[in-house]
PDB file of N, CA and C in Angstrom:
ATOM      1  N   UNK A   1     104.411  94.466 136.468  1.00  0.00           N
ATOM      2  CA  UNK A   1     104.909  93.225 137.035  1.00  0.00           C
ATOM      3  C   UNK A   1     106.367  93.450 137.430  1.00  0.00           C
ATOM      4  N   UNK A   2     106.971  92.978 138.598  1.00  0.00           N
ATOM      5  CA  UNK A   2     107.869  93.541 138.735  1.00  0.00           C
ATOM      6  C   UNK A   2     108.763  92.191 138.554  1.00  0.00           C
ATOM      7  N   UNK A   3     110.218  92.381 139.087  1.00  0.00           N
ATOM      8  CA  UNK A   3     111.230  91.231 138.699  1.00  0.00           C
ATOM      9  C   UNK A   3     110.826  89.950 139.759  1.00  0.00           C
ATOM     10  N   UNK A   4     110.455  90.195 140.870  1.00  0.00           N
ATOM     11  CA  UNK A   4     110.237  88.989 141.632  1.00  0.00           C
ATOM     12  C   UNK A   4     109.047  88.028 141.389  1.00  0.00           C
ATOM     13  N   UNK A   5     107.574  88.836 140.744  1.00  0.00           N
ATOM     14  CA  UNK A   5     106.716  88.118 140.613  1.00  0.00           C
ATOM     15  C   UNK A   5     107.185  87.401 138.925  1.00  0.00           C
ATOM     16  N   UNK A   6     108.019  88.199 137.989  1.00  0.00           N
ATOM     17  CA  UNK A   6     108.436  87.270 136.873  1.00  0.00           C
ATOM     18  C   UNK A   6     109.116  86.182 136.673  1.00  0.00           C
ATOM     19  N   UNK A   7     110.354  86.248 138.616  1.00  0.00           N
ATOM     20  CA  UNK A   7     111.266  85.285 138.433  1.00  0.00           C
ATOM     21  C   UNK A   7     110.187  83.806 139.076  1.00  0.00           C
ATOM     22  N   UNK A   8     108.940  84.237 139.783  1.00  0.00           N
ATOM     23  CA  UNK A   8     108.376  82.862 139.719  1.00  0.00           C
ATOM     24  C   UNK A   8     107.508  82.462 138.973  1.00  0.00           C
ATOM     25  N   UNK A   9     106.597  83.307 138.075  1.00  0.00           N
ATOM     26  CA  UNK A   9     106.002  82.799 136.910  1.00  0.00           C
ATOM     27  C   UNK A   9     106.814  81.931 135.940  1.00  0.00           C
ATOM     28  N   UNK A  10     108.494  82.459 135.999  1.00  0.00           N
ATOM     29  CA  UNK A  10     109.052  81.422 135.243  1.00  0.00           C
ATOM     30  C   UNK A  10     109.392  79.794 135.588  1.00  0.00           C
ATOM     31  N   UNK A  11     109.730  79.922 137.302  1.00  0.00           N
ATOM     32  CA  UNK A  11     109.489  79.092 138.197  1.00  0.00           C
ATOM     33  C   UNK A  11     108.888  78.010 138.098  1.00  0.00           C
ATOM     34  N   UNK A  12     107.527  78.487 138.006  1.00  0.00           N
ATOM     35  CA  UNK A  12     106.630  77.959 138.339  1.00  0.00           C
ATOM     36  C   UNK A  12     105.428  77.387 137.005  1.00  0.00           C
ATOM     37  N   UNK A  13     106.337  77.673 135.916  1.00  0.00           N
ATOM     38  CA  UNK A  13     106.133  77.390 134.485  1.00  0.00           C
ATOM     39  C   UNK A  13     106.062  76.223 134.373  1.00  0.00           C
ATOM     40  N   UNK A  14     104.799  75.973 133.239  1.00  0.00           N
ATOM     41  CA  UNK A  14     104.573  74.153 132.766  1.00  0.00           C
ATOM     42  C   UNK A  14     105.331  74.357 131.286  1.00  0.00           C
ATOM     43  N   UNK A  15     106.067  73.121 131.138  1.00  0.00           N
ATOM     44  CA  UNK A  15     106.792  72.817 129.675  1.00  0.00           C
ATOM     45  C   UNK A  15     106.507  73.358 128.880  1.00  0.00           C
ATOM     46  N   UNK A  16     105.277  73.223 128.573  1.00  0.00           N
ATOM     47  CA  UNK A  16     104.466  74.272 127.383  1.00  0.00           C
ATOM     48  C   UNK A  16     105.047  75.253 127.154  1.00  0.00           C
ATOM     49  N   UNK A  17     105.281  76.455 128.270  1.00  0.00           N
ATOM     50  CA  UNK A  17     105.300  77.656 128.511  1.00  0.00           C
ATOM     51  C   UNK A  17     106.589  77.902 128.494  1.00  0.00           C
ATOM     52  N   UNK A  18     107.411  77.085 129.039  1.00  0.00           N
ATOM     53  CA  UNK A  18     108.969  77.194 129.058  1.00  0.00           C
ATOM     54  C   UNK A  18     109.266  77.182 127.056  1.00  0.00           C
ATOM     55  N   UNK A  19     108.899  76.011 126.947  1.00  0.00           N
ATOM     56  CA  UNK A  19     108.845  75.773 125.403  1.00  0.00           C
ATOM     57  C   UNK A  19     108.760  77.037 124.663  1.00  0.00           C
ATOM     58  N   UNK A  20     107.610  77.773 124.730  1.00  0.00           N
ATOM     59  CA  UNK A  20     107.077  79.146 124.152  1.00  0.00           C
ATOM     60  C   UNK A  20     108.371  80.689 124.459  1.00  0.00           C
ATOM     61  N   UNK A  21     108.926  80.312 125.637  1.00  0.00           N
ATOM     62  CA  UNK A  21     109.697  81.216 126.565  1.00  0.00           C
ATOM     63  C   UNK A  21     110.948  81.132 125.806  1.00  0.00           C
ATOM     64  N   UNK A  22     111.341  80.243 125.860  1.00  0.00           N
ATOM     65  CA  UNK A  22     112.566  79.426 124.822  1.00  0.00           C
ATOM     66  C   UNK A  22     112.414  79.874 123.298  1.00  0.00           C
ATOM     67  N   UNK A  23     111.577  79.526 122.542  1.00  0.00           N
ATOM     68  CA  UNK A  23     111.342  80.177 121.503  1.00  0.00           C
ATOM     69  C   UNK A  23     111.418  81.860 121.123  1.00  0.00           C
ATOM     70  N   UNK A  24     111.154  82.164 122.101  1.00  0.00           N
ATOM     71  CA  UNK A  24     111.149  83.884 121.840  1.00  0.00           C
ATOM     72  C   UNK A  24     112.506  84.322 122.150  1.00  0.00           C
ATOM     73  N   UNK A  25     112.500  83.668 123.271  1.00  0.00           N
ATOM     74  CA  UNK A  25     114.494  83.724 123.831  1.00  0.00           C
ATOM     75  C   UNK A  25     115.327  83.552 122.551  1.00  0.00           C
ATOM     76  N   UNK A  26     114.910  82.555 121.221  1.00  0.00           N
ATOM     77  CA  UNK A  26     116.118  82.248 120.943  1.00  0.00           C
ATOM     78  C   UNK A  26     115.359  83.175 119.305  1.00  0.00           C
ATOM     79  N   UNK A  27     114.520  83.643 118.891  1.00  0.00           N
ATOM     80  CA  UNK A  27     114.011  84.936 117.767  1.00  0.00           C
ATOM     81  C   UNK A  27     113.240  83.800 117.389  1.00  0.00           C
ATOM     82  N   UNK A  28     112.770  82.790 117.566  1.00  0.00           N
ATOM     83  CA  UNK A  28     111.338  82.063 116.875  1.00  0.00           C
ATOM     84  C   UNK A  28     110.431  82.637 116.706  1.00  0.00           C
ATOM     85  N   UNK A  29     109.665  82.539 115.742  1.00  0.00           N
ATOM     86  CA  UNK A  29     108.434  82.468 115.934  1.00  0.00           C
ATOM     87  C   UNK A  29     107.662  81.104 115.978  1.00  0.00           C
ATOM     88  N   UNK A  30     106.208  80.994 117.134  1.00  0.00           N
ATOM     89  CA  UNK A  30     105.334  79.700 116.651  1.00  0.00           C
ATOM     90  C   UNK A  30     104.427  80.075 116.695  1.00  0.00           C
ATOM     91  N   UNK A  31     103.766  80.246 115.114  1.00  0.00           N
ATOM     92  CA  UNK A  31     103.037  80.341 114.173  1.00  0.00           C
ATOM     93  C   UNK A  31     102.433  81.655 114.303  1.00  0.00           C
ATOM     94  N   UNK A  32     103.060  82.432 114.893  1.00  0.00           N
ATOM     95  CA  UNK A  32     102.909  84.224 114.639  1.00  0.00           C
ATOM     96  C   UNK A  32     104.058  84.406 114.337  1.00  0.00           C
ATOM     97  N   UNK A  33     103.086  85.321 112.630  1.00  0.00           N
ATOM     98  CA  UNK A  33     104.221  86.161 112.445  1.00  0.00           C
ATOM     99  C   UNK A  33     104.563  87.817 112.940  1.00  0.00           C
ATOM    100  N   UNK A  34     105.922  87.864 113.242  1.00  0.00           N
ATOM    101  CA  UNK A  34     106.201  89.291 113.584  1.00  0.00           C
ATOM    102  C   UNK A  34     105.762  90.274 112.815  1.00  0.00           C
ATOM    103  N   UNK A  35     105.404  91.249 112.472  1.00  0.00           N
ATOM    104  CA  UNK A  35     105.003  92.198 111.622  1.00  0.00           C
ATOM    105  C   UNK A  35     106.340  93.604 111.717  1.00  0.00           C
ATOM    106  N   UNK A  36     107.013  93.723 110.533  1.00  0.00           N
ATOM    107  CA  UNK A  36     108.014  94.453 109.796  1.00  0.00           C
ATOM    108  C   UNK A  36     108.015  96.154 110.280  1.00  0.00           C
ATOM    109  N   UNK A  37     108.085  96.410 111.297  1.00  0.00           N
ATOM    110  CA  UNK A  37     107.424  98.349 111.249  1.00  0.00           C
ATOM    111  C   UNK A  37     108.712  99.008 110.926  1.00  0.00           C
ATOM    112  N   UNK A  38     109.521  98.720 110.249  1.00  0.00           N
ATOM    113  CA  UNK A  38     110.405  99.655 109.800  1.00  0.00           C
ATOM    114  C   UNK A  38     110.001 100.551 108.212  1.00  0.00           C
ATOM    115  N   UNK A  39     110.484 101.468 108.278  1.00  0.00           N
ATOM    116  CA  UNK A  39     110.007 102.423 107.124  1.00  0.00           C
ATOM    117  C   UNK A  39     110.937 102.675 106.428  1.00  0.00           C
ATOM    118  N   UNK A  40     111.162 102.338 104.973  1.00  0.00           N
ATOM    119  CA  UNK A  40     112.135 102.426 104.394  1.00  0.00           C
ATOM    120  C   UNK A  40     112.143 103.554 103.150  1.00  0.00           C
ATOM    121  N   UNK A  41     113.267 104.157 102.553  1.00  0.00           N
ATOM    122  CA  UNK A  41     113.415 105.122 102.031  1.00  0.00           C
ATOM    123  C   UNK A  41     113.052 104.385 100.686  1.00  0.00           C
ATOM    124  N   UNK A  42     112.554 105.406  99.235  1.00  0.00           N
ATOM    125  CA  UNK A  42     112.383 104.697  98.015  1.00  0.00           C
ATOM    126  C   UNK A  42     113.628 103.991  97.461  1.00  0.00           C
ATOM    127  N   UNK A  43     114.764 105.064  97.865  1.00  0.00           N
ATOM    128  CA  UNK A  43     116.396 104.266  97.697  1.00  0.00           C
ATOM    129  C   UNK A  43     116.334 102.854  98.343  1.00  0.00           C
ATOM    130  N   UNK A  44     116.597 102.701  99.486  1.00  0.00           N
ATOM    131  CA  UNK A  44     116.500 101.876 100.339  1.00  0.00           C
ATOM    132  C   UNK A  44     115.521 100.299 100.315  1.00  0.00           C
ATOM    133  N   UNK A  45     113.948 101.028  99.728  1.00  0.00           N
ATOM    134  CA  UNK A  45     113.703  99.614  99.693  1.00  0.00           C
ATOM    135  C   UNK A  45     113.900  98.929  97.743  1.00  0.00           C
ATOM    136  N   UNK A  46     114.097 100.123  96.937  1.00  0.00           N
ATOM    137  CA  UNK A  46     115.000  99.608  95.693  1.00  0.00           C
ATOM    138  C   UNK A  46     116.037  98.822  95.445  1.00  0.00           C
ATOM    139  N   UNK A  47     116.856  98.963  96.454  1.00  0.00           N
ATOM    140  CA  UNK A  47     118.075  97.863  96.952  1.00  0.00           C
ATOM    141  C   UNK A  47     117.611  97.000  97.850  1.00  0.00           C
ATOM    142  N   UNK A  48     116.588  96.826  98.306  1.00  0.00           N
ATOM    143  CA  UNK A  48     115.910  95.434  99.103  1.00  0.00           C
ATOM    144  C   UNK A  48     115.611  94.633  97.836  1.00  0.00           C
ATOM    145  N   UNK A  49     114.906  95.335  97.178  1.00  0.00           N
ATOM    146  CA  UNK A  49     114.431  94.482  95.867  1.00  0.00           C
ATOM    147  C   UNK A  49     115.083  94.170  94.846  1.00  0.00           C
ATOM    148  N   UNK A  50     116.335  95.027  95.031  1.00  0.00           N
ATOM    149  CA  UNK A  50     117.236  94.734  93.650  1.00  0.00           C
ATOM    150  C   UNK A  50     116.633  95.629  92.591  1.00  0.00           C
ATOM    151  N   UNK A  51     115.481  96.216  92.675  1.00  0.00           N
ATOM    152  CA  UNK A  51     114.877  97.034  91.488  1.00  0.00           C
ATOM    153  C   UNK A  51     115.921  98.500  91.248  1.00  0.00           C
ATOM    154  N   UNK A  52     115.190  99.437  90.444  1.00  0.00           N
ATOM    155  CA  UNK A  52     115.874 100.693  90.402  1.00  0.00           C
ATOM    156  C   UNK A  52     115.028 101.638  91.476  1.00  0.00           C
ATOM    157  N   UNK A  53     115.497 102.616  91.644  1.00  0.00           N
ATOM    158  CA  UNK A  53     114.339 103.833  92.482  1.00  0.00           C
ATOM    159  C   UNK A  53     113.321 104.213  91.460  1.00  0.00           C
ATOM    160  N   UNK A  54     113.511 104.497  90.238  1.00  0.00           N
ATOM    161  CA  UNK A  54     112.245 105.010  89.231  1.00  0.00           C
ATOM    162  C   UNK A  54     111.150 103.625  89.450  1.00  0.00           C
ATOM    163  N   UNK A  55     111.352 102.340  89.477  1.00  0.00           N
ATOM    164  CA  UNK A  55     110.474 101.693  89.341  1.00  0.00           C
ATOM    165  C   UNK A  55     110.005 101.706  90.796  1.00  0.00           C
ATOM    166  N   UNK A  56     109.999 101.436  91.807  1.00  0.00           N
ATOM    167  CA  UNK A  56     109.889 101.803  93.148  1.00  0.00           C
ATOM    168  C   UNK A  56     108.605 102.538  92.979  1.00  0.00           C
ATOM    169  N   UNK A  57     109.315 103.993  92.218  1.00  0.00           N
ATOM    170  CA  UNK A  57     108.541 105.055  92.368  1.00  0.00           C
ATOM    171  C   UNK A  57     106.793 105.229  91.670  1.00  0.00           C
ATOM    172  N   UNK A  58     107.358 104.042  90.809  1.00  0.00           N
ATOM    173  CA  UNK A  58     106.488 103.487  89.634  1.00  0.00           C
ATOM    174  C   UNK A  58     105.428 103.154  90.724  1.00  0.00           C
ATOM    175  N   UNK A  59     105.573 101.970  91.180  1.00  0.00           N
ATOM    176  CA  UNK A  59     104.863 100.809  91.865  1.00  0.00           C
ATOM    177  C   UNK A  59     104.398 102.243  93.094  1.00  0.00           C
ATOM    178  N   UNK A  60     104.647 102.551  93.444  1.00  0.00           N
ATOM    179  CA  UNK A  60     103.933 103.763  94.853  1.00  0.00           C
ATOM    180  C   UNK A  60     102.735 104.337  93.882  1.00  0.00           C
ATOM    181  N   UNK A  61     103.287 104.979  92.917  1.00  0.00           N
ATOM    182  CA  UNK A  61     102.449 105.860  92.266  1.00  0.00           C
ATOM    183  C   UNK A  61     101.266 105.014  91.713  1.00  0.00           C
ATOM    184  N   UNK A  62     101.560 103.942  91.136  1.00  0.00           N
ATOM    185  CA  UNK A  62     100.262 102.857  90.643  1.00  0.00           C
ATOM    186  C   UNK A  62      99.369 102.263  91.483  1.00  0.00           C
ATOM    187  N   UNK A  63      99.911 102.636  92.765  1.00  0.00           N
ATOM    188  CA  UNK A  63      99.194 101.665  94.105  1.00  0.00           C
ATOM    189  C   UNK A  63      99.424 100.162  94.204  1.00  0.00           C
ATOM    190  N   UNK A  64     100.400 100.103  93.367  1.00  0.00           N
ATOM    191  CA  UNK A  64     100.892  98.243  93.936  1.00  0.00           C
ATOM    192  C   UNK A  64     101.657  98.281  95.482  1.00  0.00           C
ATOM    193  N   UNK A  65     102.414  99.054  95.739  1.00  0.00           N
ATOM    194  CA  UNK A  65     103.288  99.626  96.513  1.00  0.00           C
ATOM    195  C   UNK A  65     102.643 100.179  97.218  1.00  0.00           C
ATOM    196  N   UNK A  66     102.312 100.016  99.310  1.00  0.00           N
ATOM    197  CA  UNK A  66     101.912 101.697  99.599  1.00  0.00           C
ATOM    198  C   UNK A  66     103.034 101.975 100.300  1.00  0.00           C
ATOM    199  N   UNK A  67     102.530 103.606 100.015  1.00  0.00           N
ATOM    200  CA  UNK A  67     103.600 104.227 100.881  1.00  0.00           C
ATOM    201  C   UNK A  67     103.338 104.911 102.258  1.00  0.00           C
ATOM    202  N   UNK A  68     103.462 105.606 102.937  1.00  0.00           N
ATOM    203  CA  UNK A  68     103.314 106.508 104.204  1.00  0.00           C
ATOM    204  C   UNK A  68     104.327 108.125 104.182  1.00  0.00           C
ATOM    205  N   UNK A  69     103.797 109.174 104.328  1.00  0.00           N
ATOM    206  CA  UNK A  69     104.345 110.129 103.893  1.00  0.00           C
ATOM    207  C   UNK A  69     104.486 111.111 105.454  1.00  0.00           C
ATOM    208  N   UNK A  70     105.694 110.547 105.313  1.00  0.00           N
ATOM    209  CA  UNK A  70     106.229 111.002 107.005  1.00  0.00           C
ATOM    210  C   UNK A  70     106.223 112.433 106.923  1.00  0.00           C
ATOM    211  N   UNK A  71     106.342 113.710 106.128  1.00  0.00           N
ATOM    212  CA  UNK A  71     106.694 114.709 105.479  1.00  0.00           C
ATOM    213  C   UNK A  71     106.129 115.460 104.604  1.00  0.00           C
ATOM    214  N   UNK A  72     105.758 116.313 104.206  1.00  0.00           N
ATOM    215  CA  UNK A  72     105.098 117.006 102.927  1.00  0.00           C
ATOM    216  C   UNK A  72     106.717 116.210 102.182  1.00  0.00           C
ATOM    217  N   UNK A  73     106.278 115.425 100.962  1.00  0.00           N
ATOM    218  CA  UNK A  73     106.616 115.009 100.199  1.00  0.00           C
ATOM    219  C   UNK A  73     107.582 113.633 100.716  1.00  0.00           C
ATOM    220  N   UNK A  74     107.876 113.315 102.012  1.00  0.00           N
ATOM    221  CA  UNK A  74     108.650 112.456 102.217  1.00  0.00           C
ATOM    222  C   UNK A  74     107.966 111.316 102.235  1.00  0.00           C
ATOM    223  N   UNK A  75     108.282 110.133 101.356  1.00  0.00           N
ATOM    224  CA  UNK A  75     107.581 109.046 101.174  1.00  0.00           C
ATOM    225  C   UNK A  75     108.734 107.737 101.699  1.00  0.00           C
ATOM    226  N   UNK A  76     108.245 106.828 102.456  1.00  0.00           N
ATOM    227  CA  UNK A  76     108.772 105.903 103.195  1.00  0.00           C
ATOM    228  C   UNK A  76     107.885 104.657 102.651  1.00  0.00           C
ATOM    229  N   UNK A  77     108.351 103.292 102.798  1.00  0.00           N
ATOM    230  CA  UNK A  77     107.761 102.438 102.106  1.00  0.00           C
ATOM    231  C   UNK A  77     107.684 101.380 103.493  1.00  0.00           C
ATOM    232  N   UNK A  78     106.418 100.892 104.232  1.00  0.00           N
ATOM    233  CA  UNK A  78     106.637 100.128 104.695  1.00  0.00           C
ATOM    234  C   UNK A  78     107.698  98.678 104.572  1.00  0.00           C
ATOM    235  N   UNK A  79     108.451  98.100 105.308  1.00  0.00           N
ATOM    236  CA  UNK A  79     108.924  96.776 104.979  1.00  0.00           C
ATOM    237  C   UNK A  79     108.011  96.061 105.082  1.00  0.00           C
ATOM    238  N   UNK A  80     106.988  95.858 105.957  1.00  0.00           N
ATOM    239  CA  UNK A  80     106.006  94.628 105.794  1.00  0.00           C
ATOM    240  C   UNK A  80     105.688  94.454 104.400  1.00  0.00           C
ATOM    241  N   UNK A  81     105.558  95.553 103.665  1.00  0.00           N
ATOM    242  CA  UNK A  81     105.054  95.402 102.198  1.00  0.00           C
ATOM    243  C   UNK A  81     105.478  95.411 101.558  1.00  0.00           C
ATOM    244  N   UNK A  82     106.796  95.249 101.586  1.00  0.00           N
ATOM    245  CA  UNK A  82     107.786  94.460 100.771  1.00  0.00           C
ATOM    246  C   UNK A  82     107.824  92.969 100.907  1.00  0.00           C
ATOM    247  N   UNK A  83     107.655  92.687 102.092  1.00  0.00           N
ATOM    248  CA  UNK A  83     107.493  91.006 102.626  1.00  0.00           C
ATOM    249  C   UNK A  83     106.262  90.843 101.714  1.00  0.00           C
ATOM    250  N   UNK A  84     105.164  91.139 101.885  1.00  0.00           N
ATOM    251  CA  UNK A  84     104.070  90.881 101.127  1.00  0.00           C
ATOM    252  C   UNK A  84     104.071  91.198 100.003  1.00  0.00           C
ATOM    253  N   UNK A  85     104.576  91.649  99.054  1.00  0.00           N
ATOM    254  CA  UNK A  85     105.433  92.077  98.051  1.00  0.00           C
ATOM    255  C   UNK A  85     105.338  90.341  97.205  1.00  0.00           C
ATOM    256  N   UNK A  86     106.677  90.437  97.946  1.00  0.00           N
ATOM    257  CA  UNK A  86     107.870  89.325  97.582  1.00  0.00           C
ATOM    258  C   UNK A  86     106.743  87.789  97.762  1.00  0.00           C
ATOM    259  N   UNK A  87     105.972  87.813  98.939  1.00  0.00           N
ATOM    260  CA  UNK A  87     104.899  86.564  99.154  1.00  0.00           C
ATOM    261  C   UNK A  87     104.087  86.563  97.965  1.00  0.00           C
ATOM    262  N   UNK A  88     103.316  87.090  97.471  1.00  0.00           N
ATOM    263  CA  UNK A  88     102.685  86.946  96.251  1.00  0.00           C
ATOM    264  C   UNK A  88     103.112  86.579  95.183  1.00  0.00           C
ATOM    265  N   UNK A  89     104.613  86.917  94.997  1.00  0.00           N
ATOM    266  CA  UNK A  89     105.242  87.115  93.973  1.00  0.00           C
ATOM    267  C   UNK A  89     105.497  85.510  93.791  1.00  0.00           C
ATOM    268  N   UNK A  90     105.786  84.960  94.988  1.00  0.00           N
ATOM    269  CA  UNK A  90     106.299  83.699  95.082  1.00  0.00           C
ATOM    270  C   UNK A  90     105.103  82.862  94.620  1.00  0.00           C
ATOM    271  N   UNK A  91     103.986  82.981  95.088  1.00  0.00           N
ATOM    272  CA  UNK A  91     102.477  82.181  95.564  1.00  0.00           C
ATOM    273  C   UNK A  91     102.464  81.830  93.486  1.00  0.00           C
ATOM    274  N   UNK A  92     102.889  83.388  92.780  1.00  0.00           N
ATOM    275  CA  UNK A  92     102.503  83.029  91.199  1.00  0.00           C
ATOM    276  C   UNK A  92     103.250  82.528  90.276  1.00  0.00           C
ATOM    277  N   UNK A  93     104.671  81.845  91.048  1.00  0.00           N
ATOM    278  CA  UNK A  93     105.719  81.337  90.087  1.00  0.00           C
ATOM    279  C   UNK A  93     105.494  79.781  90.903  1.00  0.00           C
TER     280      UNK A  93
END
C-alpha cells in the first residue's frame, strides 16, 4: 500500500475507524492485548521481579518459568511470562 492510497483510507474513514486509528496513535490498546517478545536475561528478569537470580533459576528448572535457549546454554526468559507470571499471582491473592 503505498502513501497515497493510505492518505485516503484515512480520508475517507468512518468515526469508528478514526477512533481505533487514534487509539494506536496514542499506545492503547482496545481489548487486544499486545504480546511482550522481548527476551530477558535470568539477571534481568530477577530484577523485574524483585526476586534473586538463584530463584529465577529455580522456577526455569521446575517448569513454573519457561525459558528459550538462544545458545548452547544461554537461557533467556520470555517477558510475556513474566506478565503471566505476575497475572496469576494476582487472580490468587
Amino acid at each position: 500500500m503505498n502513501v497515497e492510497h493510505r492518505i485516503q483510507k484515512l480520508l475517507t474513514a468512518t468515526p469508528e475507524q478514526l477512533a481505533k486509528i487514534d487509539a494506536l496513535l496514542e499506545g492503547k490498546s482496545f481489548g487486544i492485548e499486545r504480546l511482550d517478545t522481548r527476551l530477558l536475561t535470568l539477571t534481568a528478569a530477577a530484577e523485574t521481579m524483585g526476586l534473586s537470580r538463584q530463584t529465577v533459576f529455580r522456577m526455569t528448572r521446575d517448569g513454573r518459568l519457561p525459558v528459550v535457549e538462544v545458545r548452547a546454554g544461554r537461557l533467556r526468559v520470555p517477558a510475556h511470562a513474566l506478565q503471566n507470571l505476575v497475572k496469576k499471582a494476582a487472580v490468587l491473592v
